[in-house]
C-alpha atoms as a PDB file:
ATOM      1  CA  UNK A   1      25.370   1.394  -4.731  1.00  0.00           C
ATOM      2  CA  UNK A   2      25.127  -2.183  -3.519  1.00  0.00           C
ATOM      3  CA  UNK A   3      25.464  -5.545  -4.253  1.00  0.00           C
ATOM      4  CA  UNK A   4      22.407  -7.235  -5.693  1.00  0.00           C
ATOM      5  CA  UNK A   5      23.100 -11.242  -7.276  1.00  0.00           C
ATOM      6  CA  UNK A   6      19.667 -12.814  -6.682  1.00  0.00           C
ATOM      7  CA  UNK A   7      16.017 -11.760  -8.113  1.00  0.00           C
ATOM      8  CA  UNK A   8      13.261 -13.709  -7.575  1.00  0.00           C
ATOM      9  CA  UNK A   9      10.642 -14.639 -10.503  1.00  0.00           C
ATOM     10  CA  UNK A  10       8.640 -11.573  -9.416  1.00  0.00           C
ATOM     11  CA  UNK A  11      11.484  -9.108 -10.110  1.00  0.00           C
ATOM     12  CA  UNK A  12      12.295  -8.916  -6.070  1.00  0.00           C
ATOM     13  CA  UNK A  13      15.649  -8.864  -4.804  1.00  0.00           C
ATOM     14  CA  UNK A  14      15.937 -11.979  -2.360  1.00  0.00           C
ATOM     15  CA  UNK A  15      19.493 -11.480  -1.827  1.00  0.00           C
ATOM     16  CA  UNK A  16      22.647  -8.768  -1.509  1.00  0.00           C
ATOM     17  CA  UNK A  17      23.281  -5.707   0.650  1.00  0.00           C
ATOM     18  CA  UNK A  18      22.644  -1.825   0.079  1.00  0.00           C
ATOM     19  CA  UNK A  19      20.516  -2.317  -2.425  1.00  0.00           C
ATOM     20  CA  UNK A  20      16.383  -2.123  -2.853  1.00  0.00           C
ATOM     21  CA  UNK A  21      14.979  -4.522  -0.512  1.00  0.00           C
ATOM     22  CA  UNK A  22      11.061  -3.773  -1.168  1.00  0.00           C
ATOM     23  CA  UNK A  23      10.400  -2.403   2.543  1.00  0.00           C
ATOM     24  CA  UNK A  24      10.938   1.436   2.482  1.00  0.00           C
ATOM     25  CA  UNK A  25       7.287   2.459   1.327  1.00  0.00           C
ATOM     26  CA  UNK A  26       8.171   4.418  -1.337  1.00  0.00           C
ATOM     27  CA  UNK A  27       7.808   1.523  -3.762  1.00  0.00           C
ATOM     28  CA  UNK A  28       5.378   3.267  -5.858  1.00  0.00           C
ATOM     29  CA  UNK A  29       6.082   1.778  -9.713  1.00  0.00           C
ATOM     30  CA  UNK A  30       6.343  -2.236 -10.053  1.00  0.00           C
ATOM     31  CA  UNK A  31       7.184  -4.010 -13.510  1.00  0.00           C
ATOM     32  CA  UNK A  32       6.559  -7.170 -14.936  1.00  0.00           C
ATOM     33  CA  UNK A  33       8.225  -8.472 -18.307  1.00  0.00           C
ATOM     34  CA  UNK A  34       5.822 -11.069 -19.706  1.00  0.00           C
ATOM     35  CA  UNK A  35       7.531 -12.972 -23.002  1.00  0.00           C
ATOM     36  CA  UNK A  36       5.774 -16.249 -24.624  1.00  0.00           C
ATOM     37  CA  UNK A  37       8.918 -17.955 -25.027  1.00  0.00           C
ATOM     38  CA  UNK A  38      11.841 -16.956 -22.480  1.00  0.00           C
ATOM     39  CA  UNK A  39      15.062 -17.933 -23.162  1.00  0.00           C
ATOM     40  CA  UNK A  40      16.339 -21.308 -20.549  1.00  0.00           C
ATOM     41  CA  UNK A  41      19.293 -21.022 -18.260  1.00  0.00           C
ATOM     42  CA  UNK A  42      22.532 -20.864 -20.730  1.00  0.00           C
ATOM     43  CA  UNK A  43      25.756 -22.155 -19.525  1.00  0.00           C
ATOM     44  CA  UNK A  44      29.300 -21.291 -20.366  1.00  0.00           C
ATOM     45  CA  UNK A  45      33.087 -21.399 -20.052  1.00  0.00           C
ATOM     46  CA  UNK A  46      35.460 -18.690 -19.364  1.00  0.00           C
ATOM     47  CA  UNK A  47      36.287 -17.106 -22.557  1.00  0.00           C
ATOM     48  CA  UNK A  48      33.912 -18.744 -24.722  1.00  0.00           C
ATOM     49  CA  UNK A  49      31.078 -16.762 -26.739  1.00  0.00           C
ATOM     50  CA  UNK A  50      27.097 -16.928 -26.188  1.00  0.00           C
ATOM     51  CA  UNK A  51      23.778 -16.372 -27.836  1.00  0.00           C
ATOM     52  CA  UNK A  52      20.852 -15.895 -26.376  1.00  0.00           C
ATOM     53  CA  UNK A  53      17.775 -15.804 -28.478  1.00  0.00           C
ATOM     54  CA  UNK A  54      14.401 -14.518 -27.487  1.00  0.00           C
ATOM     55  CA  UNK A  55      12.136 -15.776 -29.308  1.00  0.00           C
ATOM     56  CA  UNK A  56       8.588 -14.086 -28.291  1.00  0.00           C
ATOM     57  CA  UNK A  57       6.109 -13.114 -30.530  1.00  0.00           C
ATOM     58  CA  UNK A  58       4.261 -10.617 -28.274  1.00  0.00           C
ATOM     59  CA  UNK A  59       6.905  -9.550 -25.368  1.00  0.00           C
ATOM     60  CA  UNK A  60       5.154  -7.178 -23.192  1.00  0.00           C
ATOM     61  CA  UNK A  61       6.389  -4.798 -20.229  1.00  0.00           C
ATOM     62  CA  UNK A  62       3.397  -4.350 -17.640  1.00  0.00           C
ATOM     63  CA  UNK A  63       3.448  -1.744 -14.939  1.00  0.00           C
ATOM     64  CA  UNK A  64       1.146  -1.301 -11.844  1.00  0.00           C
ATOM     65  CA  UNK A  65       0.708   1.393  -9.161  1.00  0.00           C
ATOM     66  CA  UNK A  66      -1.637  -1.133  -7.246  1.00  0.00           C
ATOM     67  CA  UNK A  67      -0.144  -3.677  -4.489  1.00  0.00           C
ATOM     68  CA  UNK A  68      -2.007  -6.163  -2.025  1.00  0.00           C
ATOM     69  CA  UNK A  69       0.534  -4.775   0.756  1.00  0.00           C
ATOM     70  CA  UNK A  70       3.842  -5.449  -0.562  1.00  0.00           C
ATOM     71  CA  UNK A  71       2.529  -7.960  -3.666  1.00  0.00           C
ATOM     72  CA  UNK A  72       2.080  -5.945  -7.075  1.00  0.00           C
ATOM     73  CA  UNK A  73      -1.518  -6.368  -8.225  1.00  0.00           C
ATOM     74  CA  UNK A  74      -1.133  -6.876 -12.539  1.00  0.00           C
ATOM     75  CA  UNK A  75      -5.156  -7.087 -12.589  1.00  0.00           C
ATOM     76  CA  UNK A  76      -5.382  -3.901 -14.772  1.00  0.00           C
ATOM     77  CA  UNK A  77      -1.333  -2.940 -15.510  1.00  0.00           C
ATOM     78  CA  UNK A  78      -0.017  -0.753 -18.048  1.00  0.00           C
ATOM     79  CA  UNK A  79       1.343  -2.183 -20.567  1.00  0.00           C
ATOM     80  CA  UNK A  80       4.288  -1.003 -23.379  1.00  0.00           C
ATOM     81  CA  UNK A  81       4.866  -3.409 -26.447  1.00  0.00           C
ATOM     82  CA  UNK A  82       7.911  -1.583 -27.908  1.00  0.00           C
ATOM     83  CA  UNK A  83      11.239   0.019 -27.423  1.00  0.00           C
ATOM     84  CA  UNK A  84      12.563  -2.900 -25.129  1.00  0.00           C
ATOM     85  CA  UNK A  85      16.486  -3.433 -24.084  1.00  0.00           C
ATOM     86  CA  UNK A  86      17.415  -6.877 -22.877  1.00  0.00           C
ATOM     87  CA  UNK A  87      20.248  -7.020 -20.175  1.00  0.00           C
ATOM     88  CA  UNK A  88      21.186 -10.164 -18.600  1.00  0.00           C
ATOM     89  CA  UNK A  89      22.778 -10.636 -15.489  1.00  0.00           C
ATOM     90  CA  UNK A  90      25.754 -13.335 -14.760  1.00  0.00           C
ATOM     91  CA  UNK A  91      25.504 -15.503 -12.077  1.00  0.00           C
ATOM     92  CA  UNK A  92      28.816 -15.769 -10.340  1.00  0.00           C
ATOM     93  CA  UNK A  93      27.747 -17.601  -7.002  1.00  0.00           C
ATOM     94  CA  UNK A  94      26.855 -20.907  -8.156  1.00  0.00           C
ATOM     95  CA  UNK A  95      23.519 -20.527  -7.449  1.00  0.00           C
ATOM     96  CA  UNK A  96      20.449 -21.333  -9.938  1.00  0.00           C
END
């Protein structure tokens, strides 16, 4: 219901309004993508196509219950090999 443009590298919003903001205490579920290769920053025009390949040979989603106060702890996560879905989000601000 809000308006979230920036994540951080640890999957934390650090910008927008109405939206999580990692304070309420019911955080209870944190997730961590973890890929060998990640695709670099991709820029393009208006109207033009992209592809963006990623090219990992073990991608990995890892999941934790356990936080260091509001830090998720991956020490021992859960971790799913399979059945991912990409989404990528456009950067309209400018910023990196």
């Amino acid at each position: 219901d809000g308006t979230l443009p920036a994540v951080g590298s640890n999957g934390r919003v650090t910008a927008g309004t109405g939206g999580y903001d990692g304070l309420s205490g019911n955080e209870v579920v944190a997730s961590q993508i973890v890929l060998d290769n990640p695709p670099g920053a991709t820029a393009v025009y208006v109207g033009n196509t992209v592809t963006i390949n990623v090219d990992s040979d073990n991608p990995k989603l890892n999941s934790t219950t356990t936080f260091s106060g509001s830090t998720p702890d991956y020490t021992n996560p859960t971790t799913s090999t399979t059945g991912f879905t990409y989404q990528w989000q456009v950067n309209s601000t400018g910023a990196p």
